[in-house]
PDB file of N, CA and C in Angstrom:
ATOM      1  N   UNK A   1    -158.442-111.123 -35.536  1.00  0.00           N
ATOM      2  CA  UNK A   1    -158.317-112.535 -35.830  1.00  0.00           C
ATOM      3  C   UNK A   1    -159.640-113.224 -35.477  1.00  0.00           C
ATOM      4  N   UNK A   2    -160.123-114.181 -36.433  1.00  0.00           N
ATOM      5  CA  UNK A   2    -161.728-114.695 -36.528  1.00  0.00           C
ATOM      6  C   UNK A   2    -161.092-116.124 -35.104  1.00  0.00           C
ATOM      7  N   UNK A   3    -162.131-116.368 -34.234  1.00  0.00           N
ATOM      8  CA  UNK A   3    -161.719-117.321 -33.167  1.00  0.00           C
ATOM      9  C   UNK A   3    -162.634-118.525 -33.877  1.00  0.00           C
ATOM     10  N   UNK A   4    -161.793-119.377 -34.127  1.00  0.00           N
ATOM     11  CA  UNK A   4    -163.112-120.560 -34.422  1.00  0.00           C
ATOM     12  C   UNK A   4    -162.899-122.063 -33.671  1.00  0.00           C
ATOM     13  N   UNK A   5    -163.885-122.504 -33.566  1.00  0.00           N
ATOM     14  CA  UNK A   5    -164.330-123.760 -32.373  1.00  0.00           C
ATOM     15  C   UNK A   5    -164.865-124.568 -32.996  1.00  0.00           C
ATOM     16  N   UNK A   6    -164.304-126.179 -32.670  1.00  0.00           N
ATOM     17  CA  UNK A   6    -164.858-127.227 -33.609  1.00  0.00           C
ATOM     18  C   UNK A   6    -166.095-127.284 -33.012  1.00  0.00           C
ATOM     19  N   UNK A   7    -167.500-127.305 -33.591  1.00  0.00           N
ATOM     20  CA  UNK A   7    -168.730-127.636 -33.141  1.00  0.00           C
ATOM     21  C   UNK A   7    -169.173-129.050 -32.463  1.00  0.00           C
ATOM     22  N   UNK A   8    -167.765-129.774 -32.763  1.00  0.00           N
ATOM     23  CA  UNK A   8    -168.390-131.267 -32.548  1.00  0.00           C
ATOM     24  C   UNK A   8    -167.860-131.715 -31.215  1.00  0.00           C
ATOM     25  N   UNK A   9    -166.159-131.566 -31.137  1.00  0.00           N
ATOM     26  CA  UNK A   9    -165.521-131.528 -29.709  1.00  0.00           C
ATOM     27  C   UNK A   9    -164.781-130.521 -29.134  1.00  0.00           C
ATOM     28  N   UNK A  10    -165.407-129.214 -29.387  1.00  0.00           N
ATOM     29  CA  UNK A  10    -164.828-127.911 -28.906  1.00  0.00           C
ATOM     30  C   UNK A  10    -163.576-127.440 -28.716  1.00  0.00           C
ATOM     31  N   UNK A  11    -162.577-128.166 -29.749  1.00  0.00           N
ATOM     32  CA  UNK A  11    -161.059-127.919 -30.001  1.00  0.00           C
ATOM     33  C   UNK A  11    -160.985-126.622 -30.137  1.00  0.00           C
ATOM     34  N   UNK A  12    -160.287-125.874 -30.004  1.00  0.00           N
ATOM     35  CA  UNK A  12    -160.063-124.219 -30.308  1.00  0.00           C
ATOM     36  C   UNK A  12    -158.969-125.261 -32.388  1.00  0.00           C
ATOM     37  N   UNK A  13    -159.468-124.118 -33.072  1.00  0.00           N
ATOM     38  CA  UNK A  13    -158.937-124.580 -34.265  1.00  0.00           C
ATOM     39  C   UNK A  13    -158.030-122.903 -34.817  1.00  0.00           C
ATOM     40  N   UNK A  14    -156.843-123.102 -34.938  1.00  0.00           N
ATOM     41  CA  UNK A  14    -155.654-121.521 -34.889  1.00  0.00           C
ATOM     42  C   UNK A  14    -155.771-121.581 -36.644  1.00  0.00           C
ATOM     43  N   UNK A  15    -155.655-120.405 -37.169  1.00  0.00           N
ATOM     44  CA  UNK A  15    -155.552-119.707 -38.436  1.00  0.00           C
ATOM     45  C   UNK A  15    -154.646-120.678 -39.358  1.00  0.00           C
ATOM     46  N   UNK A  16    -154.516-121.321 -40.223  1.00  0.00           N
ATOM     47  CA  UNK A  16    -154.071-122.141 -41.105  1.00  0.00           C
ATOM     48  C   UNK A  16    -154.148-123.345 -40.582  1.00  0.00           C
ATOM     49  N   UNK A  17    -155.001-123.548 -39.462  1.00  0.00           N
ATOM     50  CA  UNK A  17    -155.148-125.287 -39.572  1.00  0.00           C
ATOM     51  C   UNK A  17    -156.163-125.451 -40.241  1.00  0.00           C
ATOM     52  N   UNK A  18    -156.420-127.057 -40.727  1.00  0.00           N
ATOM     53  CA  UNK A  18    -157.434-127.435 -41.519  1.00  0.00           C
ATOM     54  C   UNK A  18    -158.654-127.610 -40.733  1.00  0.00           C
ATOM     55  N   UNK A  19    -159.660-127.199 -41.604  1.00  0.00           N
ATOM     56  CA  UNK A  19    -161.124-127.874 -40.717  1.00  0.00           C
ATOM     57  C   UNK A  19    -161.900-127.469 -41.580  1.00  0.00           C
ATOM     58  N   UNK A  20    -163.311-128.073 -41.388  1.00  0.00           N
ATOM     59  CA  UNK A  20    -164.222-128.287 -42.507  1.00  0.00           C
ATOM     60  C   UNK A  20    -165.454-127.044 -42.149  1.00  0.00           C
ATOM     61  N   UNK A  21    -166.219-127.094 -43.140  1.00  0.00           N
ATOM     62  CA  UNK A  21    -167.455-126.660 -42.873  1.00  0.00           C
ATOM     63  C   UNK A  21    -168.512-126.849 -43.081  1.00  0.00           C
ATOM     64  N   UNK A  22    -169.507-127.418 -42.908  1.00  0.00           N
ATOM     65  CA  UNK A  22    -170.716-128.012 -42.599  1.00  0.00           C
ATOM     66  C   UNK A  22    -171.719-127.060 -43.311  1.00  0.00           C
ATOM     67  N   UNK A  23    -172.515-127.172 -44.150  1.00  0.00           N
ATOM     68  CA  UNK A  23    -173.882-126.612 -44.122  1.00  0.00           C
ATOM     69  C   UNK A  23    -175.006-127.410 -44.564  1.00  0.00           C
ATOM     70  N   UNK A  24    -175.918-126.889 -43.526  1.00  0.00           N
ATOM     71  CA  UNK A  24    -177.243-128.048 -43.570  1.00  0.00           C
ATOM     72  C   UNK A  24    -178.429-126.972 -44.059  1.00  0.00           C
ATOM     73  N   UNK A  25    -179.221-127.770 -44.943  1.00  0.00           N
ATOM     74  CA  UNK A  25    -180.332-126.833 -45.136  1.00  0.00           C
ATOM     75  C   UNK A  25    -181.825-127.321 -44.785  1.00  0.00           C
ATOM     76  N   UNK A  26    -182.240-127.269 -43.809  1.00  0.00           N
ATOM     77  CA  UNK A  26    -183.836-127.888 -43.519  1.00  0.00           C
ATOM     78  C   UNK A  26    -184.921-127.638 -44.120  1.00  0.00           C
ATOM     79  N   UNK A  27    -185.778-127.731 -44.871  1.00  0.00           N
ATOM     80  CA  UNK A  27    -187.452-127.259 -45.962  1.00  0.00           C
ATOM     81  C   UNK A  27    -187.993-128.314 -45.569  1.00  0.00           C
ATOM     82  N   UNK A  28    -189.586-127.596 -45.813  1.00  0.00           N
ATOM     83  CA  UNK A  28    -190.778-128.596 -46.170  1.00  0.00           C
ATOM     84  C   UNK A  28    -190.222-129.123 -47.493  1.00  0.00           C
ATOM     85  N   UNK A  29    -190.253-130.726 -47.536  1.00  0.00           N
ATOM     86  CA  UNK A  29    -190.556-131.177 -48.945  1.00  0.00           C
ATOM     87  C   UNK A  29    -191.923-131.093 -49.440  1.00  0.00           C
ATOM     88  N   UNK A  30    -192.101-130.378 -50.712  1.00  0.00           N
ATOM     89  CA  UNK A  30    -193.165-129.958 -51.210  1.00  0.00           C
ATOM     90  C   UNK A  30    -193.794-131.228 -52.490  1.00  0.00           C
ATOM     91  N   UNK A  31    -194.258-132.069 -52.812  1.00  0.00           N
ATOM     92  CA  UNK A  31    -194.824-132.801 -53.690  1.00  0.00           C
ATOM     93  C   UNK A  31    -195.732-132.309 -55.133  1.00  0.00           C
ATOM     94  N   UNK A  32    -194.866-132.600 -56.107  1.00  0.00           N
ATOM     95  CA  UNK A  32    -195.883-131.708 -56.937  1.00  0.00           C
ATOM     96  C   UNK A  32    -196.813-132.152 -57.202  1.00  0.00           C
ATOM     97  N   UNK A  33    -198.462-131.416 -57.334  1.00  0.00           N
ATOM     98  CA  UNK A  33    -199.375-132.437 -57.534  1.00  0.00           C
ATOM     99  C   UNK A  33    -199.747-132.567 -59.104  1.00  0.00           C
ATOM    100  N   UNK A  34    -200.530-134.072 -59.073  1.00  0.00           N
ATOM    101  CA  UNK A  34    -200.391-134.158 -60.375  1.00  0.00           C
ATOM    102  C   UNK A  34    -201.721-133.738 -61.183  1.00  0.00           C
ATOM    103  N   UNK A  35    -201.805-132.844 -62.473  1.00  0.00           N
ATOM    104  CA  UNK A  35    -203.053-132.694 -63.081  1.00  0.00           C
ATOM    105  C   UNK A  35    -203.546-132.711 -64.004  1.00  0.00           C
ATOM    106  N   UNK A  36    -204.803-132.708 -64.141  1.00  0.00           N
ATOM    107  CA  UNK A  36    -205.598-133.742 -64.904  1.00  0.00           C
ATOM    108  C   UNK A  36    -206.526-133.075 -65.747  1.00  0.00           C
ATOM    109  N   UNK A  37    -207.349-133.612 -66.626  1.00  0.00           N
ATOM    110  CA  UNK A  37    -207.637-132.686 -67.771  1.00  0.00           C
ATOM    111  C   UNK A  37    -208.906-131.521 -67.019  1.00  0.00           C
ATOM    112  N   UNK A  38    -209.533-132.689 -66.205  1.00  0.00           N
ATOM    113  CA  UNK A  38    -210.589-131.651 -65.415  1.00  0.00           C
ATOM    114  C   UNK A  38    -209.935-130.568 -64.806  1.00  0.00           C
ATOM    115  N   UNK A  39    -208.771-130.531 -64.268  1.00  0.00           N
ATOM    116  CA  UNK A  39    -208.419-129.282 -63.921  1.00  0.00           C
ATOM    117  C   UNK A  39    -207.929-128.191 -64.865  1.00  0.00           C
ATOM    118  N   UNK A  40    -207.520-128.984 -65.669  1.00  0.00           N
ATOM    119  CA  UNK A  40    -207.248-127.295 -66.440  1.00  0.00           C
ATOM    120  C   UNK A  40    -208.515-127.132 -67.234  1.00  0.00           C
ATOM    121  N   UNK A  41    -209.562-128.039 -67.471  1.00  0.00           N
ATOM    122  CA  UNK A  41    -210.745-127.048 -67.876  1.00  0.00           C
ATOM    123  C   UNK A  41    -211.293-126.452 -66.835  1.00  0.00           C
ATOM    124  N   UNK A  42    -211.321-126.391 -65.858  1.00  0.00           N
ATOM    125  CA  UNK A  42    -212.483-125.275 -64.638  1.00  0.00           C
ATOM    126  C   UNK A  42    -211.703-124.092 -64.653  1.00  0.00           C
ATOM    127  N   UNK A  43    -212.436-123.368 -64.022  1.00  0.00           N
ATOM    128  CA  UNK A  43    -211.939-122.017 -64.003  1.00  0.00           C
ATOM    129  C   UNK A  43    -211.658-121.447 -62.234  1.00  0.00           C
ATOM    130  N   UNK A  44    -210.564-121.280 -62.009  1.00  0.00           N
ATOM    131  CA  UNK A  44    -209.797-121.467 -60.508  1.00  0.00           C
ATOM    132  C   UNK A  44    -209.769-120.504 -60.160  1.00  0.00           C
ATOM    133  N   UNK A  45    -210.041-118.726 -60.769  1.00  0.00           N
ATOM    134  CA  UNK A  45    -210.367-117.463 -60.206  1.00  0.00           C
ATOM    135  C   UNK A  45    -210.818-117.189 -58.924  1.00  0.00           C
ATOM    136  N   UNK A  46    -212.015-118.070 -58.591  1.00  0.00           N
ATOM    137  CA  UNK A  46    -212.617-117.885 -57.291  1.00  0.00           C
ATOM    138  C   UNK A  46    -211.199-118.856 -56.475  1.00  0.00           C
ATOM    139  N   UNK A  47    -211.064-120.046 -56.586  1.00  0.00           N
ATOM    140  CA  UNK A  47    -209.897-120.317 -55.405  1.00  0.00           C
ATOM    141  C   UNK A  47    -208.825-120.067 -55.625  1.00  0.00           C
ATOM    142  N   UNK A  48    -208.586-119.234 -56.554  1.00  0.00           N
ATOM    143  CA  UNK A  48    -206.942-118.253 -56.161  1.00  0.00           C
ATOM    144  C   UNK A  48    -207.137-117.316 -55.335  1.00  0.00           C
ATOM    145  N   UNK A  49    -208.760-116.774 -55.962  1.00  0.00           N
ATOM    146  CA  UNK A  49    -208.753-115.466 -54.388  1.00  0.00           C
ATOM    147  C   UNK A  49    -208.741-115.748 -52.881  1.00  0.00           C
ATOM    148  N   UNK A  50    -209.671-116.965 -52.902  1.00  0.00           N
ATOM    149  CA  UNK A  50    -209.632-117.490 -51.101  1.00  0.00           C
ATOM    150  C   UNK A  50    -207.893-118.069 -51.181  1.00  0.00           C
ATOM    151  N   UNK A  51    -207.344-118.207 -51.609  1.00  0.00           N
ATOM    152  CA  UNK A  51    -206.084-118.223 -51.751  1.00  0.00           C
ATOM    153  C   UNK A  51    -204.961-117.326 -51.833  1.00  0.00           C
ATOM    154  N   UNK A  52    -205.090-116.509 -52.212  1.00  0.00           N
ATOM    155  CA  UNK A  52    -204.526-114.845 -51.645  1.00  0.00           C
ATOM    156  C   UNK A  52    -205.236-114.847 -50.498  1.00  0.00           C
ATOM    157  N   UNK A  53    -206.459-114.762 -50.104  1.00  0.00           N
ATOM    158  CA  UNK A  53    -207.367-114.135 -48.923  1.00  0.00           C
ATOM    159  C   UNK A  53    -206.487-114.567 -47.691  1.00  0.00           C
ATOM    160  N   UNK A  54    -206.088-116.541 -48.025  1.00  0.00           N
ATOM    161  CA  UNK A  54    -205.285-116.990 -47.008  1.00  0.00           C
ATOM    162  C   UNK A  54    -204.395-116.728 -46.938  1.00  0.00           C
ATOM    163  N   UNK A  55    -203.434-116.133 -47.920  1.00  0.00           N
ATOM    164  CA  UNK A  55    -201.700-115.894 -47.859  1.00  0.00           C
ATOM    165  C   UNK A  55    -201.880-114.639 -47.086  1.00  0.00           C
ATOM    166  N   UNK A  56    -202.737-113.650 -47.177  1.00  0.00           N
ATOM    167  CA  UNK A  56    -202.731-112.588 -46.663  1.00  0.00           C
ATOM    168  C   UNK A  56    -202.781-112.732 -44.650  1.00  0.00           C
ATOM    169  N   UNK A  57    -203.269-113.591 -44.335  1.00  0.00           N
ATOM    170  CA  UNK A  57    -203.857-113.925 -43.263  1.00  0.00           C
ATOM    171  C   UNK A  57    -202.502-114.654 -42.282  1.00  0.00           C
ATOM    172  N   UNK A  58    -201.985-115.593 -43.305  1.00  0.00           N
ATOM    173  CA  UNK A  58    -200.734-116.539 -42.926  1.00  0.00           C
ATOM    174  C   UNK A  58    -199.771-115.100 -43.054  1.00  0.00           C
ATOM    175  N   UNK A  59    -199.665-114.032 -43.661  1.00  0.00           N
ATOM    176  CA  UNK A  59    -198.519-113.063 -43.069  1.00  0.00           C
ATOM    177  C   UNK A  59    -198.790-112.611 -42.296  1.00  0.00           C
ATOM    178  N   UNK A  60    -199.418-112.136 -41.463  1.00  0.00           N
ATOM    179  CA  UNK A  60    -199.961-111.937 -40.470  1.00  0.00           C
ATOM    180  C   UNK A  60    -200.099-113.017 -39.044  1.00  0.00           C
ATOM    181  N   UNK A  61    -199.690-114.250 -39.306  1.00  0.00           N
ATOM    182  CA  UNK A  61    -199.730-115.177 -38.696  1.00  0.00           C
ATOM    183  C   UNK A  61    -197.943-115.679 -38.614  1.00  0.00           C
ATOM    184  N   UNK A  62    -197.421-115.458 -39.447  1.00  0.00           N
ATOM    185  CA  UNK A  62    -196.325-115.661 -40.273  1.00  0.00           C
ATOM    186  C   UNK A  62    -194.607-115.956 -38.884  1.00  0.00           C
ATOM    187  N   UNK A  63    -195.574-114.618 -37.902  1.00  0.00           N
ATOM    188  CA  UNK A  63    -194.063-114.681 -36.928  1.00  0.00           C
ATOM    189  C   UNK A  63    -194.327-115.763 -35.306  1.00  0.00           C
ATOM    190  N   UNK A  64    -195.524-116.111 -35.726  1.00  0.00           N
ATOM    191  CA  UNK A  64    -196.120-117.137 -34.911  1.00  0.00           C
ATOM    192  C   UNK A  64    -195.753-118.803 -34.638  1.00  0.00           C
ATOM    193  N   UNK A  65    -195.519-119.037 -36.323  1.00  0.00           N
ATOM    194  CA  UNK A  65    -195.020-120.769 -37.359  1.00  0.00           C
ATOM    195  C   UNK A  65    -193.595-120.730 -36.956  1.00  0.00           C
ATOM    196  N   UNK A  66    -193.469-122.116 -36.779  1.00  0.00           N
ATOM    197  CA  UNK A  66    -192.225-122.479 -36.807  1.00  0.00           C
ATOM    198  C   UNK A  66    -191.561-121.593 -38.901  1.00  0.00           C
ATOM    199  N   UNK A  67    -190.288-121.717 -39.264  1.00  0.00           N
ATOM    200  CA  UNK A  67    -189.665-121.365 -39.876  1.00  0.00           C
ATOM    201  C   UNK A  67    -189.861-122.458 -40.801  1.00  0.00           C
ATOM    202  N   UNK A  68    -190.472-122.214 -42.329  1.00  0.00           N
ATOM    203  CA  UNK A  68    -190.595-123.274 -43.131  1.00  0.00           C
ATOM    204  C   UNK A  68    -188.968-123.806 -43.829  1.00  0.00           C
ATOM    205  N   UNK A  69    -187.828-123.121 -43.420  1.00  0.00           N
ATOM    206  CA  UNK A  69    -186.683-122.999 -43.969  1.00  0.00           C
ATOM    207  C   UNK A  69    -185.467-122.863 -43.098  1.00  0.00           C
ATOM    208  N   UNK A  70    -184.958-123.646 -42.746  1.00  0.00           N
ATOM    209  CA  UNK A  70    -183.747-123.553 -41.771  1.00  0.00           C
ATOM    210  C   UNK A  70    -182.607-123.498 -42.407  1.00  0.00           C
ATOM    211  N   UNK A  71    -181.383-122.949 -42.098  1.00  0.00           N
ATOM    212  CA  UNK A  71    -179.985-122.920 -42.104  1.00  0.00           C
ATOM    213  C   UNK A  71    -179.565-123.272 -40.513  1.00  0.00           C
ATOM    214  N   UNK A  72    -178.054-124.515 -40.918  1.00  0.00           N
ATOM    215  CA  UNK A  72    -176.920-124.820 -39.915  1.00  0.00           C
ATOM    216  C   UNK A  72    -175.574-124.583 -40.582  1.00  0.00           C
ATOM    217  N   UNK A  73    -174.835-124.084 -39.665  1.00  0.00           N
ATOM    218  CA  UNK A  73    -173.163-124.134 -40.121  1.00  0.00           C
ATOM    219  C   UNK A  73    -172.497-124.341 -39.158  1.00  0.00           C
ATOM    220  N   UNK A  74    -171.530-125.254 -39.321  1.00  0.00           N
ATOM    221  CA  UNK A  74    -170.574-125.891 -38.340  1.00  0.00           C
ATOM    222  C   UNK A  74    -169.418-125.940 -38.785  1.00  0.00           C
ATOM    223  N   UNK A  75    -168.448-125.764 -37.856  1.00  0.00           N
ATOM    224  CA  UNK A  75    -167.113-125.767 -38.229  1.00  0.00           C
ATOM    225  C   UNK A  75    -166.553-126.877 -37.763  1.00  0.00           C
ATOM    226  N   UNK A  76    -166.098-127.785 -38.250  1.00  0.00           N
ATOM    227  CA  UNK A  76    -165.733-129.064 -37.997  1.00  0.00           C
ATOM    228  C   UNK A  76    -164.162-129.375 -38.549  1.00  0.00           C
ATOM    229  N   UNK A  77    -162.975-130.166 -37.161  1.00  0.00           N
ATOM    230  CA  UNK A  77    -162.020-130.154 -36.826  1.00  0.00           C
ATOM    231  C   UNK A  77    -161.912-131.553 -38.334  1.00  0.00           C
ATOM    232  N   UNK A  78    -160.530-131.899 -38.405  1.00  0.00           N
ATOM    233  CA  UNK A  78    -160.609-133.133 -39.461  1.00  0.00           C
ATOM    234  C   UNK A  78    -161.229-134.469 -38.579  1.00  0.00           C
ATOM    235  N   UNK A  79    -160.881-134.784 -37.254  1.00  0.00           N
ATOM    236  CA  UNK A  79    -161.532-136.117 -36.914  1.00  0.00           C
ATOM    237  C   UNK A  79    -162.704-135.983 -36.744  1.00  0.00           C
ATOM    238  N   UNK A  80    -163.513-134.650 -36.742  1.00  0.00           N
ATOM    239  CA  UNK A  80    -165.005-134.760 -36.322  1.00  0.00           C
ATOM    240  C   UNK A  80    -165.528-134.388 -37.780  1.00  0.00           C
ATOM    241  N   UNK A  81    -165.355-134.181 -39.135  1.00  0.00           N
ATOM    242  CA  UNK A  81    -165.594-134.173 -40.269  1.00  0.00           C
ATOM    243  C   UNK A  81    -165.551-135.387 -40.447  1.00  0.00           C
ATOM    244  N   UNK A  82    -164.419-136.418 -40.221  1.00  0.00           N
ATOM    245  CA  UNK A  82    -164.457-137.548 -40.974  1.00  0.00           C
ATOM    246  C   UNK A  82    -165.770-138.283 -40.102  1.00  0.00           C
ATOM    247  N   UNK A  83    -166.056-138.022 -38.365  1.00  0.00           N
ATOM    248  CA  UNK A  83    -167.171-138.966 -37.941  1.00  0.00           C
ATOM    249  C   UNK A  83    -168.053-138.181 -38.780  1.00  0.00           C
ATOM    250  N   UNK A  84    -168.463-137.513 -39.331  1.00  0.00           N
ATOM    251  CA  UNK A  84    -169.498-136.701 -39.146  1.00  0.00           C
ATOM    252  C   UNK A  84    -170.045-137.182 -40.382  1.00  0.00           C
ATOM    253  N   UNK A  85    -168.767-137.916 -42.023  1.00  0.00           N
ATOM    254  CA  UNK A  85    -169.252-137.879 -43.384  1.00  0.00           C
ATOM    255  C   UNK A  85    -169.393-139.420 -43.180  1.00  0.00           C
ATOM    256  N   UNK A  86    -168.880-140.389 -41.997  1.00  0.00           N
ATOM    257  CA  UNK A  86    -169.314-141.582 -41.980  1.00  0.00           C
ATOM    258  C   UNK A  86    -170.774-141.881 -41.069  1.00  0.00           C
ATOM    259  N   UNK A  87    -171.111-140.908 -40.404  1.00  0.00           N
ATOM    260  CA  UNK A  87    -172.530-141.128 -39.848  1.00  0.00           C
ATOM    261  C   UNK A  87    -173.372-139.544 -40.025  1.00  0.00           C
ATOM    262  N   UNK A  88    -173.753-139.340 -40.529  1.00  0.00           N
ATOM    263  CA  UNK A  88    -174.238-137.696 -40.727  1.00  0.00           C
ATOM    264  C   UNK A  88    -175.531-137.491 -39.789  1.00  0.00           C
ATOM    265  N   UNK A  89    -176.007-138.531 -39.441  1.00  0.00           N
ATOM    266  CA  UNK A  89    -176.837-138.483 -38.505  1.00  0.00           C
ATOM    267  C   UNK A  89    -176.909-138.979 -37.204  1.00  0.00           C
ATOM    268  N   UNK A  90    -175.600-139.576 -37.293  1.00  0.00           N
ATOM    269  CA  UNK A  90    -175.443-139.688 -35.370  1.00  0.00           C
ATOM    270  C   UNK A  90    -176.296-141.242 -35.201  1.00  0.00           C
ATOM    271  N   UNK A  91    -176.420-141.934 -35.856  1.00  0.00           N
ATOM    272  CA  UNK A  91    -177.045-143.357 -35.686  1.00  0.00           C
ATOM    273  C   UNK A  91    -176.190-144.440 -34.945  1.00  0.00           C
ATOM    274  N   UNK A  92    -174.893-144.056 -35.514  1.00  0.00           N
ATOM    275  CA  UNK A  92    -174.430-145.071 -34.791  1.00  0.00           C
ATOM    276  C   UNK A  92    -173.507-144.956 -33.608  1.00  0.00           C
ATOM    277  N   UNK A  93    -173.420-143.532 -32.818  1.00  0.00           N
ATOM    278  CA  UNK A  93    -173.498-143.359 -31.908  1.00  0.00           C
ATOM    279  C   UNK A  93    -174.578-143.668 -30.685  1.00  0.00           C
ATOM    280  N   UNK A  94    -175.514-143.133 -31.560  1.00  0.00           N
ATOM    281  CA  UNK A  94    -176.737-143.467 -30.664  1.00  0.00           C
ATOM    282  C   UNK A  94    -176.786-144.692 -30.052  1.00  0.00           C
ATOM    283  N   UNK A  95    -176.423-145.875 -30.961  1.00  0.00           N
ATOM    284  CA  UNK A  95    -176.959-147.196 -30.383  1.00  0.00           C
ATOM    285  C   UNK A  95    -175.638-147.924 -29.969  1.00  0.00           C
ATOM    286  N   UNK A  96    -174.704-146.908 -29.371  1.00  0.00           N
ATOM    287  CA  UNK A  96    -173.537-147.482 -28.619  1.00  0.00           C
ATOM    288  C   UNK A  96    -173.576-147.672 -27.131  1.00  0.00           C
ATOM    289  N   UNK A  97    -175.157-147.323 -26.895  1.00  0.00           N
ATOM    290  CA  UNK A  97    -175.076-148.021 -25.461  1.00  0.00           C
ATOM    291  C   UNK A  97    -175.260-149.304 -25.507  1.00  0.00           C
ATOM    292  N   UNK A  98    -174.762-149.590 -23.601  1.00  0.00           N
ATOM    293  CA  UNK A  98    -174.754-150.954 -23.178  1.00  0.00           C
ATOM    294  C   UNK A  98    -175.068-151.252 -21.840  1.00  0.00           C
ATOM    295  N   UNK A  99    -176.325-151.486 -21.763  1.00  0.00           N
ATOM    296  CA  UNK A  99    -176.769-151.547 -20.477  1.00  0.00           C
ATOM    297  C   UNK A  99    -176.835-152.803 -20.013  1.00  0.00           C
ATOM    298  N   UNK A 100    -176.751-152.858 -18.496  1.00  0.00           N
ATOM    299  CA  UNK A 100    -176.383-153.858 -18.024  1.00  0.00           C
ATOM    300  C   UNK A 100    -177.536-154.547 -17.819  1.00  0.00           C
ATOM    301  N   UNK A 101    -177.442-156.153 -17.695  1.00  0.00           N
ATOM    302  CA  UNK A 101    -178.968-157.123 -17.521  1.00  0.00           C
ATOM    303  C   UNK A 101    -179.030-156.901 -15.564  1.00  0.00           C
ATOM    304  N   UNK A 102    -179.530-156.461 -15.358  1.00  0.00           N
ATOM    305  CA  UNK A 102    -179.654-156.206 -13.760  1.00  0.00           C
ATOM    306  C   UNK A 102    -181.030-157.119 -13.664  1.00  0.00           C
TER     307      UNK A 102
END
């Protein structure tokens, strides 16, 4: 039997109850660049090679970098799905403190 735990308030969740599942995917956003007639007339041979030269270098470097690509999965109970699709980022928790004027 698979044991599963709400990620959000650590309910134990038993085999046919409902609960959700979460997946988050983290990347560089990449921008495409835009180009122009001068570029496709030159001839880019020489900086594709210093361009391999560098990819070759960055694998080698590769287990060093943070991860350009993340995965999350969460198993989420129904009341911590529903906080979770009305604030997905925890904002308005955050600013539920209240500190006192001392």
């Amino acid at each position: 039997m698979v044991h599963v735990t709400c990620d959000g308030c650590q309910k134990e969740l038993f085999p046919g109850d409902d609960h959700f599942v979460v997946k988050i995917e983290a990347f560089v956003a990449l921008d495409p660049l835009k180009l122009t007639e001068e570029d496709l007339d030159e001839d880019h041979m020489e900086e594709v090679s210093k361009l391999l030269r560098e990819l070759d270098k960055a694998d080698e470097d590769a287990d060093l970098a943070e991860p350009a690509r993340r995965h999350f999965r969460y198993d989420l109970c129904p009341e911590c799905h529903k906080r979770f699709v009305r604030d997905p980022l925890g904002r308005e928790s955050a600013q539920k403190f209240d500190f006192s004027k001392n």
